[in-house]
N, C-alpha and C. Protein backbone atom coordinates (compact mmCIF):
# COMPACT_ATOMS: atom_id res chain seq x y z
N UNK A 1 9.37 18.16 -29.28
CA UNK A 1 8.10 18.82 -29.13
C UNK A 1 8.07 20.10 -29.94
N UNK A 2 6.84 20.65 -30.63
CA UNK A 2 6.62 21.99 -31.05
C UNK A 2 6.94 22.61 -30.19
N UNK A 3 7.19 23.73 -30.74
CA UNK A 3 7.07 25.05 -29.66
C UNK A 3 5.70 25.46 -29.21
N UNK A 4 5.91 25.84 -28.48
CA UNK A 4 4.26 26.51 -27.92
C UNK A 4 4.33 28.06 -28.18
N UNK A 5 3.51 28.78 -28.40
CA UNK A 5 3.08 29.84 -28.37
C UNK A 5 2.43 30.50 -27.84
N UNK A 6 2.20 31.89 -27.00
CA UNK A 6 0.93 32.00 -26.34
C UNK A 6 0.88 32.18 -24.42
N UNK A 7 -0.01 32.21 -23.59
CA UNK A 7 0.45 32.54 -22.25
C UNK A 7 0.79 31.34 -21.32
N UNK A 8 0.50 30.33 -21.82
CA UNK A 8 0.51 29.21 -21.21
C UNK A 8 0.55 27.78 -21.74
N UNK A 9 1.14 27.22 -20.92
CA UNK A 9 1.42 25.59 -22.21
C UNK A 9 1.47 24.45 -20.55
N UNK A 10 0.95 23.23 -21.49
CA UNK A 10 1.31 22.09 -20.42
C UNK A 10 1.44 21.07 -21.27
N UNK A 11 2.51 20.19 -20.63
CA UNK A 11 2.88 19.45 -20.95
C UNK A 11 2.59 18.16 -19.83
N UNK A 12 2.27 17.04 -20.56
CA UNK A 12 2.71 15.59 -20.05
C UNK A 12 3.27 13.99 -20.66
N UNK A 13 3.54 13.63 -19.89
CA UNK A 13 4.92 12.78 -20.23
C UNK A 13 4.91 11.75 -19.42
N UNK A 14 4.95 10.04 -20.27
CA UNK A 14 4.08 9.16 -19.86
C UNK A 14 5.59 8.22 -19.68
N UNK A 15 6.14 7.75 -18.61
CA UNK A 15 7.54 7.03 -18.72
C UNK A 15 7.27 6.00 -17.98
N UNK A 16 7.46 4.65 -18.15
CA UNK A 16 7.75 3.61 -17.75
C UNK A 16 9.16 3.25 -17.51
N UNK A 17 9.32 3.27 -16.02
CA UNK A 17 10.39 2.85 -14.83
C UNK A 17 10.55 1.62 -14.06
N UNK A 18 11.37 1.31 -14.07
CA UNK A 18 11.65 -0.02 -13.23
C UNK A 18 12.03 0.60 -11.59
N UNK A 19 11.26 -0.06 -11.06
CA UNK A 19 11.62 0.08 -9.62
C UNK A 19 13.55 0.58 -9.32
N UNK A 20 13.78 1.51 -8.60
CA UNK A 20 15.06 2.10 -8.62
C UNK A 20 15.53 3.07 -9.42
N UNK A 21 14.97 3.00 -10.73
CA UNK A 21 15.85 3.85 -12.16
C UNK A 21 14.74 5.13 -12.13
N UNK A 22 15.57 6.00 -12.63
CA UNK A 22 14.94 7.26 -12.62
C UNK A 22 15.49 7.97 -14.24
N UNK A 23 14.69 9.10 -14.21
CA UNK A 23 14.57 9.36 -15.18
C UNK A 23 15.00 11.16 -15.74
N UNK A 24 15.66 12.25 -16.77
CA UNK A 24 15.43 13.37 -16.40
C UNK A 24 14.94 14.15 -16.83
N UNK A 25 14.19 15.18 -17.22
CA UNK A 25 13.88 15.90 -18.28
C UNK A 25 13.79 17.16 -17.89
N UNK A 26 14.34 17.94 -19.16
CA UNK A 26 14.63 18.99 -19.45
C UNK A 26 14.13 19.97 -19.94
N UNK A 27 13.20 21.20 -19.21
CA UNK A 27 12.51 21.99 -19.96
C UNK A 27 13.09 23.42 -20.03
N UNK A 28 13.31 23.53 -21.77
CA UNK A 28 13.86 24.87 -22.68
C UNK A 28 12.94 26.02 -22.60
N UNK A 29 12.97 27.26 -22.08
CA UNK A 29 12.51 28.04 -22.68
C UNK A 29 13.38 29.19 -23.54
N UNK A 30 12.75 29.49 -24.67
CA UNK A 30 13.49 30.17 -25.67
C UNK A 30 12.71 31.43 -25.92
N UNK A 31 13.29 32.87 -25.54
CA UNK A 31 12.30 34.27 -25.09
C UNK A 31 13.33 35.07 -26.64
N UNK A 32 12.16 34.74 -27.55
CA UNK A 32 12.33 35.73 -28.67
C UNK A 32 12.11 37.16 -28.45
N UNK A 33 12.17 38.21 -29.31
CA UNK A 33 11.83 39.86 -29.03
C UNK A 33 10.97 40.07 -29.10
N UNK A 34 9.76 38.72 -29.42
CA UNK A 34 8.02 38.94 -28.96
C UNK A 34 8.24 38.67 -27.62
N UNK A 35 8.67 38.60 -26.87
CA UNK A 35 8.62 37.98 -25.51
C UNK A 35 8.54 39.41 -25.09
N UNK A 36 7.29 40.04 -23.81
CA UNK A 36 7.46 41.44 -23.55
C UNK A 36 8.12 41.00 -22.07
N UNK A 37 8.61 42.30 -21.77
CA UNK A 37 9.31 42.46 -19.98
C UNK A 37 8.63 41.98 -19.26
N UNK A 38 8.78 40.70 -18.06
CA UNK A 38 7.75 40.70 -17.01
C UNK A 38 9.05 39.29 -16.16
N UNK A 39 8.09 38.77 -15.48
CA UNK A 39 8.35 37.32 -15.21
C UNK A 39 7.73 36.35 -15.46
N UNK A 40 8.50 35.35 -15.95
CA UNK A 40 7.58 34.11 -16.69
C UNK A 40 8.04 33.02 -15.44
N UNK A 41 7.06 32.05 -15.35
CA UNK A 41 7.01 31.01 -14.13
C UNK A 41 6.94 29.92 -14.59
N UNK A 42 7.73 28.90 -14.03
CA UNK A 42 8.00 27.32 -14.45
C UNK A 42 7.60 26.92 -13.26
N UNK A 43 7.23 25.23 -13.02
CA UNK A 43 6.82 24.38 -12.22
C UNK A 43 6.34 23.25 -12.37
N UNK A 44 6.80 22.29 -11.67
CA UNK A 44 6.42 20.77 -11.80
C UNK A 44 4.77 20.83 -10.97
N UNK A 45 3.71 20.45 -11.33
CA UNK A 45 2.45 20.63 -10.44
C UNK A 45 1.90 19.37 -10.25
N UNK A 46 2.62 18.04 -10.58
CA UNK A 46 2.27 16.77 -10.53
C UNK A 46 2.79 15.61 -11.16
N UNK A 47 2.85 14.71 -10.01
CA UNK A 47 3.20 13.12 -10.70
C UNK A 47 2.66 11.88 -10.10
N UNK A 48 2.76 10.67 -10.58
CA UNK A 48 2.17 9.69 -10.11
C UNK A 48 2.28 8.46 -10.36
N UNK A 49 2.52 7.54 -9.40
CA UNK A 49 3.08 6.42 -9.46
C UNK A 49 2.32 5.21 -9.95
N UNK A 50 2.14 4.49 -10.48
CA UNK A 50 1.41 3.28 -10.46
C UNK A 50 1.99 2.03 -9.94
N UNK A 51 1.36 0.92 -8.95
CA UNK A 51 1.20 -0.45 -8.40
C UNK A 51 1.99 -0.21 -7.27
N UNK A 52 1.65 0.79 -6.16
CA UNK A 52 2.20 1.08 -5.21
C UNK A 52 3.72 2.14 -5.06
N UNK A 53 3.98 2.20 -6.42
CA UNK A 53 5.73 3.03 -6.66
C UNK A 53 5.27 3.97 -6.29
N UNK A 54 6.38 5.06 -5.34
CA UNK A 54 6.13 6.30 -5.04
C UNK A 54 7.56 7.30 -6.23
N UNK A 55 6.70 7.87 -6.43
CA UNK A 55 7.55 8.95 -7.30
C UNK A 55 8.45 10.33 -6.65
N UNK A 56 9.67 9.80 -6.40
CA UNK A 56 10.22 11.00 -5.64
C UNK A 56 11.29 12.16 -6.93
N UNK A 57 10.94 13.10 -6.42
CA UNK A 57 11.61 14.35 -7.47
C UNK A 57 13.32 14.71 -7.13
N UNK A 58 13.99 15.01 -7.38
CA UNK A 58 15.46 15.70 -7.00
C UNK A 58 15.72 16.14 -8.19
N UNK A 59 16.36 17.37 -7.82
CA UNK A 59 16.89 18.73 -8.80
C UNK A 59 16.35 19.64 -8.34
N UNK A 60 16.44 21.13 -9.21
CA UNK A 60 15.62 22.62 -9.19
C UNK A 60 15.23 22.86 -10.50
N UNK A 61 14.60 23.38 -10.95
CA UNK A 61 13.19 23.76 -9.95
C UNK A 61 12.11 22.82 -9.92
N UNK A 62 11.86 22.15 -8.79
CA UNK A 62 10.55 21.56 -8.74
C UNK A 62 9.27 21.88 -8.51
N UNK A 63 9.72 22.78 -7.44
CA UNK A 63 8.39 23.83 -6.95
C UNK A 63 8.33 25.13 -7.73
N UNK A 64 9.25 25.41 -8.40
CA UNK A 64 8.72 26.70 -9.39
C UNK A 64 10.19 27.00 -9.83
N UNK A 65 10.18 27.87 -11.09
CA UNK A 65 11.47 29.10 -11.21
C UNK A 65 10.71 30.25 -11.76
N UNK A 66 11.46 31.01 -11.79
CA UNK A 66 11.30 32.32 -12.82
C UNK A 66 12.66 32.72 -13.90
N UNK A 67 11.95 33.33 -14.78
CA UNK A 67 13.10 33.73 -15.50
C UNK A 67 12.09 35.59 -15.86
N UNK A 68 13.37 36.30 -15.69
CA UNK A 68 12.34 37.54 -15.52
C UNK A 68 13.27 38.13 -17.04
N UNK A 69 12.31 39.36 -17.82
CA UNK A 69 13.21 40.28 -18.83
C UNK A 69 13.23 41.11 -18.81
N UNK A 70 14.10 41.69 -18.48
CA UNK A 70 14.18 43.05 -18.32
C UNK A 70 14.51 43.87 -19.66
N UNK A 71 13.88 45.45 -19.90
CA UNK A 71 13.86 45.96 -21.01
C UNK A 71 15.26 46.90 -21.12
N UNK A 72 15.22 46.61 -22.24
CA UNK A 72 16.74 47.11 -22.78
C UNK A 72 16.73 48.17 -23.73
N UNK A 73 17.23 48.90 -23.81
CA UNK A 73 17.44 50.09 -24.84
C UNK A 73 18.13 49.45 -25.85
N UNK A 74 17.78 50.31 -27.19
CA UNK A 74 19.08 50.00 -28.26
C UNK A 74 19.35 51.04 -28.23
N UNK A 75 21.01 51.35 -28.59
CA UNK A 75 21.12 52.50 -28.68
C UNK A 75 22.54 52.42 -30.59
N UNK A 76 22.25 53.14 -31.27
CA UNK A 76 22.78 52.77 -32.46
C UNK A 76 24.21 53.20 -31.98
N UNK A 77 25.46 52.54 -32.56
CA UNK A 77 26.74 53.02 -32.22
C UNK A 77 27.20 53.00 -33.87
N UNK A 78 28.01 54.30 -34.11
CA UNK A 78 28.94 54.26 -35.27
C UNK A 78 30.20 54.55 -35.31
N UNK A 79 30.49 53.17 -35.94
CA UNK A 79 32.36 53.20 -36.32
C UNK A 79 32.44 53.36 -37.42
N UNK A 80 34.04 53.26 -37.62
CA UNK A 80 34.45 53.37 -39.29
C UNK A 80 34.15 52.11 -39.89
N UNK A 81 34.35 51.24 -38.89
CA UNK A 81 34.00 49.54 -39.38
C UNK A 81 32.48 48.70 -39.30
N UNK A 82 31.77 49.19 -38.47
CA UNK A 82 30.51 48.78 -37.87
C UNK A 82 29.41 50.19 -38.05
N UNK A 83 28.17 49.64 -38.02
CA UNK A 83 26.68 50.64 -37.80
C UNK A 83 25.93 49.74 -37.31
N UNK A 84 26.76 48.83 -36.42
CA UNK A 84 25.49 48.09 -36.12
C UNK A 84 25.04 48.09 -34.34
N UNK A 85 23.43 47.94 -33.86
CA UNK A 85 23.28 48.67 -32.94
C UNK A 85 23.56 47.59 -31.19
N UNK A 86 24.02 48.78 -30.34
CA UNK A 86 24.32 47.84 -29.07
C UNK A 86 22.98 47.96 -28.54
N UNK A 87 23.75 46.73 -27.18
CA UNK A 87 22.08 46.88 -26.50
C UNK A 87 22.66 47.32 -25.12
N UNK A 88 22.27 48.39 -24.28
CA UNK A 88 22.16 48.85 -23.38
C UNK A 88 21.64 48.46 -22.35
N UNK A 89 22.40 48.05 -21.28
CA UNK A 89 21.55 47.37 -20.43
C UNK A 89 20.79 48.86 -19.19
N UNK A 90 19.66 48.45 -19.12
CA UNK A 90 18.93 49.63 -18.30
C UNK A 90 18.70 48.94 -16.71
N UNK A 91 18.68 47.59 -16.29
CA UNK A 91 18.48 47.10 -14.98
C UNK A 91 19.89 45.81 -14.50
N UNK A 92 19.78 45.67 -13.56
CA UNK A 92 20.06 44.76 -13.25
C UNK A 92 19.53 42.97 -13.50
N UNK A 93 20.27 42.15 -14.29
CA UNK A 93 20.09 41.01 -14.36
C UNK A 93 20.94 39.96 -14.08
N UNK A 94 20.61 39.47 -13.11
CA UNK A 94 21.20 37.85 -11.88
C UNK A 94 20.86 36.89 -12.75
N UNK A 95 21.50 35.85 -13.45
CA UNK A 95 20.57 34.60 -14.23
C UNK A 95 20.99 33.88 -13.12
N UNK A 96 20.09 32.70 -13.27
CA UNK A 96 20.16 31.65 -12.23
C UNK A 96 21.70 31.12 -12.70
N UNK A 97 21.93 30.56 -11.22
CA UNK A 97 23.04 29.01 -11.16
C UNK A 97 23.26 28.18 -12.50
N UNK A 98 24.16 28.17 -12.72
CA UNK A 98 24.29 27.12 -13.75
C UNK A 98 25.61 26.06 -13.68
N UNK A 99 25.81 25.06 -13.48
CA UNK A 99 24.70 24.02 -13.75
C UNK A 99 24.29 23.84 -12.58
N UNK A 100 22.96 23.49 -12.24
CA UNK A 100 22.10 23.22 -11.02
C UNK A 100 20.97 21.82 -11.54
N UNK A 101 21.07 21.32 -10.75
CA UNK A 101 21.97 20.36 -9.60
C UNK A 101 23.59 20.92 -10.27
N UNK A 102 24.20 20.33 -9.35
CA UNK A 102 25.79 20.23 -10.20
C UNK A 102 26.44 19.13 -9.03
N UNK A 103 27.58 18.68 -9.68
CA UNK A 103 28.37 17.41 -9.26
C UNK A 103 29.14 18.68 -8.58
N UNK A 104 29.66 17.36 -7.89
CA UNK A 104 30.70 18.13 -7.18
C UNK A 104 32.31 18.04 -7.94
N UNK A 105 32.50 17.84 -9.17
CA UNK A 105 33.48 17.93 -9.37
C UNK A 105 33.32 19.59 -10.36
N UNK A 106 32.21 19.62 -10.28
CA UNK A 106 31.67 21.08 -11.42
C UNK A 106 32.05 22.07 -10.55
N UNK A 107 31.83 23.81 -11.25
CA UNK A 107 31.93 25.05 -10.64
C UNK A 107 30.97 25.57 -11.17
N UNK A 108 29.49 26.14 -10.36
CA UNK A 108 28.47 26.68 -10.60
C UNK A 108 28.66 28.22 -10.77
N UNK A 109 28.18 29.00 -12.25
CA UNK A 109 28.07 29.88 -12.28
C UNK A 109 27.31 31.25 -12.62
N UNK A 110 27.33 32.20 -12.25
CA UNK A 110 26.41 33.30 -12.36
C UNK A 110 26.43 33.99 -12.51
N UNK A 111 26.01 34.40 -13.90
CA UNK A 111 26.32 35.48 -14.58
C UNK A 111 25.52 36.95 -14.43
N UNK A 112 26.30 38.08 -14.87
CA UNK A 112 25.65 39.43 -14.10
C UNK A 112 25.64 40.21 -15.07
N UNK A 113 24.74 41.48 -15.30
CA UNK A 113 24.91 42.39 -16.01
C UNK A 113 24.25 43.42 -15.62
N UNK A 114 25.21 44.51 -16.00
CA UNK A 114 24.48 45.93 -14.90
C UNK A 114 25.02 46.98 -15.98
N UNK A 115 24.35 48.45 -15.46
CA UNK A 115 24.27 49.36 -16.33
C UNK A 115 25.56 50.17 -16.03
N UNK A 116 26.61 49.44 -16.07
CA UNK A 116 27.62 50.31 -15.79
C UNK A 116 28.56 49.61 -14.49
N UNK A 117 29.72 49.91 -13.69
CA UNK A 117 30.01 49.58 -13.07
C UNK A 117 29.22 49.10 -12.01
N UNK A 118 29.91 47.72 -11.56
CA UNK A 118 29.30 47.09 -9.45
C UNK A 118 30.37 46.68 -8.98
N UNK A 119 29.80 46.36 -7.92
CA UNK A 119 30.77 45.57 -6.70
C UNK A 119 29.35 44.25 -6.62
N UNK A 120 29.94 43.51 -7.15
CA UNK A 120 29.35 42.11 -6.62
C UNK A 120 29.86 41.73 -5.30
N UNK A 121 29.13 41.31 -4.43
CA UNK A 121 29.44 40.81 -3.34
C UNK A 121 28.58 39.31 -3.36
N UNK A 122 29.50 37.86 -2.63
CA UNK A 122 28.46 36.83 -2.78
C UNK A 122 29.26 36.08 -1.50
N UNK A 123 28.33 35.23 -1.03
CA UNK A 123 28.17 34.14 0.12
C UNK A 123 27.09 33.11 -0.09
N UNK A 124 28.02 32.01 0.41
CA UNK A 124 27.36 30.45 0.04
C UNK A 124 26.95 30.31 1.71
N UNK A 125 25.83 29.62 1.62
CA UNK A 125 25.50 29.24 3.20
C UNK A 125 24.82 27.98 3.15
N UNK A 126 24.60 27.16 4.37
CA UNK A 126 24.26 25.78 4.45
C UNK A 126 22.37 26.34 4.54
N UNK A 127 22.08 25.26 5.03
CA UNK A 127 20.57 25.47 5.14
C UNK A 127 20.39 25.35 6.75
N UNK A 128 21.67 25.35 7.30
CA UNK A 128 21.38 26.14 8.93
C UNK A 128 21.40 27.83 8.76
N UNK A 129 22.14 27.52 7.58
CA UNK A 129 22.27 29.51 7.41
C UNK A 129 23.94 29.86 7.82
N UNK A 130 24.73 28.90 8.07
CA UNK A 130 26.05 29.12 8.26
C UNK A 130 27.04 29.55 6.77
N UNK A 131 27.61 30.49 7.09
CA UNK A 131 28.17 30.97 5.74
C UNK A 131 29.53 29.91 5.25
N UNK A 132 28.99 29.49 4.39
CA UNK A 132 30.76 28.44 4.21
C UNK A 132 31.94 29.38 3.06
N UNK A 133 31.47 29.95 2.03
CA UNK A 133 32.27 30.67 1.54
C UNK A 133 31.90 32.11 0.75
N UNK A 134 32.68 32.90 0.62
CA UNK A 134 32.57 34.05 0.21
C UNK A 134 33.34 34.79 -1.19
N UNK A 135 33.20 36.01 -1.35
CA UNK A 135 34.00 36.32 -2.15
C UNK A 135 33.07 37.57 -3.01
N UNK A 136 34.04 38.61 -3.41
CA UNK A 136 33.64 39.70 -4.25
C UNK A 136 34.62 40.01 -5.76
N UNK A 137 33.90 41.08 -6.22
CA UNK A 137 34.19 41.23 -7.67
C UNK A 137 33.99 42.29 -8.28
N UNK A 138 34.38 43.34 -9.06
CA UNK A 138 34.23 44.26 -9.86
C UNK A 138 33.60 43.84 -11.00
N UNK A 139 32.27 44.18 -11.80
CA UNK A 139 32.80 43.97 -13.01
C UNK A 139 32.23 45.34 -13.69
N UNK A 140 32.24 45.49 -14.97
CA UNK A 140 31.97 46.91 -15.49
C UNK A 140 30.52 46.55 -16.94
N UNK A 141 29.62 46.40 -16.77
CA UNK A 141 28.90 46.40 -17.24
C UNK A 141 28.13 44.88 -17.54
N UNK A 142 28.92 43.73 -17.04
CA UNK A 142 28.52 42.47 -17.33
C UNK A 142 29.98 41.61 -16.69
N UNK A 143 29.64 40.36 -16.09
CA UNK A 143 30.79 39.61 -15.31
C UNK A 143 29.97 38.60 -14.55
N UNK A 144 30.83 37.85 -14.13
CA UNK A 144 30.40 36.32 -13.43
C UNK A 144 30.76 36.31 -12.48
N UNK A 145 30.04 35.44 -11.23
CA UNK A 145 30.58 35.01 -10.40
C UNK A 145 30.32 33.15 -9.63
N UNK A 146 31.85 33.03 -9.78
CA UNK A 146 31.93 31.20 -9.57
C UNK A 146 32.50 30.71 -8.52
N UNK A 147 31.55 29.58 -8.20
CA UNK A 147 31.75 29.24 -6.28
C UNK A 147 32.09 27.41 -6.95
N UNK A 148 33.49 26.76 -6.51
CA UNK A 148 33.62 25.60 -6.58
C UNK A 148 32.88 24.78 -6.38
N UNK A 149 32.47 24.59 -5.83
CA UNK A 149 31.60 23.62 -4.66
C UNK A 149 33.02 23.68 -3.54
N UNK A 150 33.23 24.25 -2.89
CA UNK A 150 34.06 24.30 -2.15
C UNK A 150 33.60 25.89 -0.66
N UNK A 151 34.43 25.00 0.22
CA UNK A 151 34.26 26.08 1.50
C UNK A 151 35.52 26.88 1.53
N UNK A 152 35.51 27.62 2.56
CA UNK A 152 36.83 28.78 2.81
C UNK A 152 38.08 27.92 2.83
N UNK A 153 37.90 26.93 3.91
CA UNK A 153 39.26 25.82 3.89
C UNK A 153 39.66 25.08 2.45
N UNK A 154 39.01 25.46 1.21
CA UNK A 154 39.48 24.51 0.23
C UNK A 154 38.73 23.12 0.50
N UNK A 155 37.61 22.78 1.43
CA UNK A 155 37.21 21.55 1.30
C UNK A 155 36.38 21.35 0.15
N UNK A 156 36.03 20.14 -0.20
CA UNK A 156 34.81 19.96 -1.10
C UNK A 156 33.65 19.58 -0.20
N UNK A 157 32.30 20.76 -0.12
CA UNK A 157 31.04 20.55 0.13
C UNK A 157 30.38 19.47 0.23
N UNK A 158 29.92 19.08 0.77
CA UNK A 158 29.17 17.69 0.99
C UNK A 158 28.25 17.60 0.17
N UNK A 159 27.24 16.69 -0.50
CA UNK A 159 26.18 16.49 -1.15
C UNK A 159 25.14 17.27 -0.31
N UNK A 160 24.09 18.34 -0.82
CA UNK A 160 22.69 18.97 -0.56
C UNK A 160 22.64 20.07 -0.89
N UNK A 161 21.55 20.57 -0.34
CA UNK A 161 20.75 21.99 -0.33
C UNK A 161 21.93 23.86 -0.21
N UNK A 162 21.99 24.63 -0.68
CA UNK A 162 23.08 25.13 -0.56
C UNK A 162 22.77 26.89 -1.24
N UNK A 163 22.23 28.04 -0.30
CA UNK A 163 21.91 29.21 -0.68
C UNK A 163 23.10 29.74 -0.87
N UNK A 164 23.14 30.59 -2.36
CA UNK A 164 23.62 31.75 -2.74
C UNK A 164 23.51 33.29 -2.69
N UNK A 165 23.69 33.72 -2.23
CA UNK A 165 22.85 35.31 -2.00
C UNK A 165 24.44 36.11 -2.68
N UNK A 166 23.78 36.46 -3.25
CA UNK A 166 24.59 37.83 -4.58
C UNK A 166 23.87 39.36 -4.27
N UNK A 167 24.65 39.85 -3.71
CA UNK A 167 24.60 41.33 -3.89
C UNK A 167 25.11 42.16 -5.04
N UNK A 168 24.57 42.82 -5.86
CA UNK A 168 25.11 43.83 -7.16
C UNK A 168 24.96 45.34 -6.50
N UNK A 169 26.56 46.24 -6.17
CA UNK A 169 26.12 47.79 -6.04
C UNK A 169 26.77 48.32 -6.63
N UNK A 170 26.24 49.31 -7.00
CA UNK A 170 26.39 50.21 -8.17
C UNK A 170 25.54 51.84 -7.56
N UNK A 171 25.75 52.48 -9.24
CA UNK A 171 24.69 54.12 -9.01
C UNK A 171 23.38 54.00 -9.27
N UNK A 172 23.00 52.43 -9.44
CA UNK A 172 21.81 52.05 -9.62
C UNK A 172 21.13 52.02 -8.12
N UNK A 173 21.75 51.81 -7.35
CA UNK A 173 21.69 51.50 -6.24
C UNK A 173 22.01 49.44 -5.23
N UNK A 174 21.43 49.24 -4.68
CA UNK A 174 22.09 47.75 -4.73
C UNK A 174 20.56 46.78 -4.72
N UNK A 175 21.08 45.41 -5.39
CA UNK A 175 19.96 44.80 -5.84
C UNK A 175 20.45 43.08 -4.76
N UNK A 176 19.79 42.66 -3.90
CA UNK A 176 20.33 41.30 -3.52
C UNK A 176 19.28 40.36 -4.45
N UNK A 177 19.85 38.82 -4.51
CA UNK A 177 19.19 37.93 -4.70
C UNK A 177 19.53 36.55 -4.14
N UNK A 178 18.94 36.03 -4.02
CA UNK A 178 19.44 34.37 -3.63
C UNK A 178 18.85 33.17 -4.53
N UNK A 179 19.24 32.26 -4.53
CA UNK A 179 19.35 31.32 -5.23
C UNK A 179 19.44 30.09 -4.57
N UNK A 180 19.21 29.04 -4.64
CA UNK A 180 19.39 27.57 -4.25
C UNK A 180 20.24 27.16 -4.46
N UNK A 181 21.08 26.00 -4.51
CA UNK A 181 22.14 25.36 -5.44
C UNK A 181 21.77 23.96 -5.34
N UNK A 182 21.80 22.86 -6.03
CA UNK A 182 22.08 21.22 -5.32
C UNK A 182 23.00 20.76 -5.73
N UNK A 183 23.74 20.56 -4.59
CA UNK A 183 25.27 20.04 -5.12
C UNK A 183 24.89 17.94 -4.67
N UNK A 184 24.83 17.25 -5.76
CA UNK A 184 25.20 15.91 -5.84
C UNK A 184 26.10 15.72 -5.88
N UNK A 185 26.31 14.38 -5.37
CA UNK A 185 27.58 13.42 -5.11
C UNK A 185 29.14 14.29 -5.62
């Protein structure tokens, strides 16, 4: 497909399925330095079956995502070897889960970047809200944090639904977020 340009784009996509087989697709967005600071919104808003087939969805995001940008300083740095300029991070940025869905033989991860030192703090919970695993982290201006698909005992997670909540603190002050996960088979 072209790229789109502009505040808004839609797309549709005409697939012929055999009863059982499914299908996946993958939508890129690519945020050049025309792209200004805000949040941009994704979402599936419709599908439809023909000769009685019902069309069922699995993965994230179906009901929406965001991907937000936060503004960055340049700030020029000079060496004896380099003049070329860094980028300063001025906020806090959580990217989503990756890979999501994920197998269970994968390790979903999430990457962080902050204006200077944090204490990441993170917990995995079921969708009763029971915490299955935990874990924290230092990092100093940018760092990850990766959850097996696994609980405190070393088990492997069962197939479903599965919140992340990431805390970042710092002198920024502290920022939480949560996240979904779908862990398949």
């Amino acid at each position: 497909m072209a790229p789109v340009v502009g505040s808004s784009a839609s797309f549709n996509f005409n697939v012929i399925l055999t009863p059982g087989s499914s299908v996946t697709f993958s939508v890129e967005a690519d945020f050049t330095a025309s792209a200004g600071a805000g949040t941009y919104q994704f979402s599936l808003t419709g599908a439809a079956g023909t000769n009685g087939q019902t069309v069922q969805f699995s993965g994230l995001p179906v009901a929406g995502a965001s991907v937000t940008i936060a503004i960055a300083m340049v700030t020029p740095t000079m060496t004896s070897t380099s003049a070329s300029p860094t980028v300063q991070v001025t906020s806090v940025i959580v990217s989503p889960p990756y890979p999501n869905p994920a197998d269970a033989d994968q390790t979903v991860m999430v990457n962080i970047q902050a204006p200077g030192t944090a204490t990441v703090s993170w917990s995995v919970f079921t969708t009763a809200f029971r915490m299955i695993d935990n874990g924290a982290t230092v990092i100093n201006g940018s760092g990850s944090v990766q959850w097996d698909l696994r609980d405190k005992s070393g088990s492997e997670v069962a197939p479903g639904l599965y919140y992340l909540r990431i805390e970042v603190k710092g002198s920024f002050g502290t920022i939480r977020r949560i996240a979904k996960i779908l862990v398949t088979s």
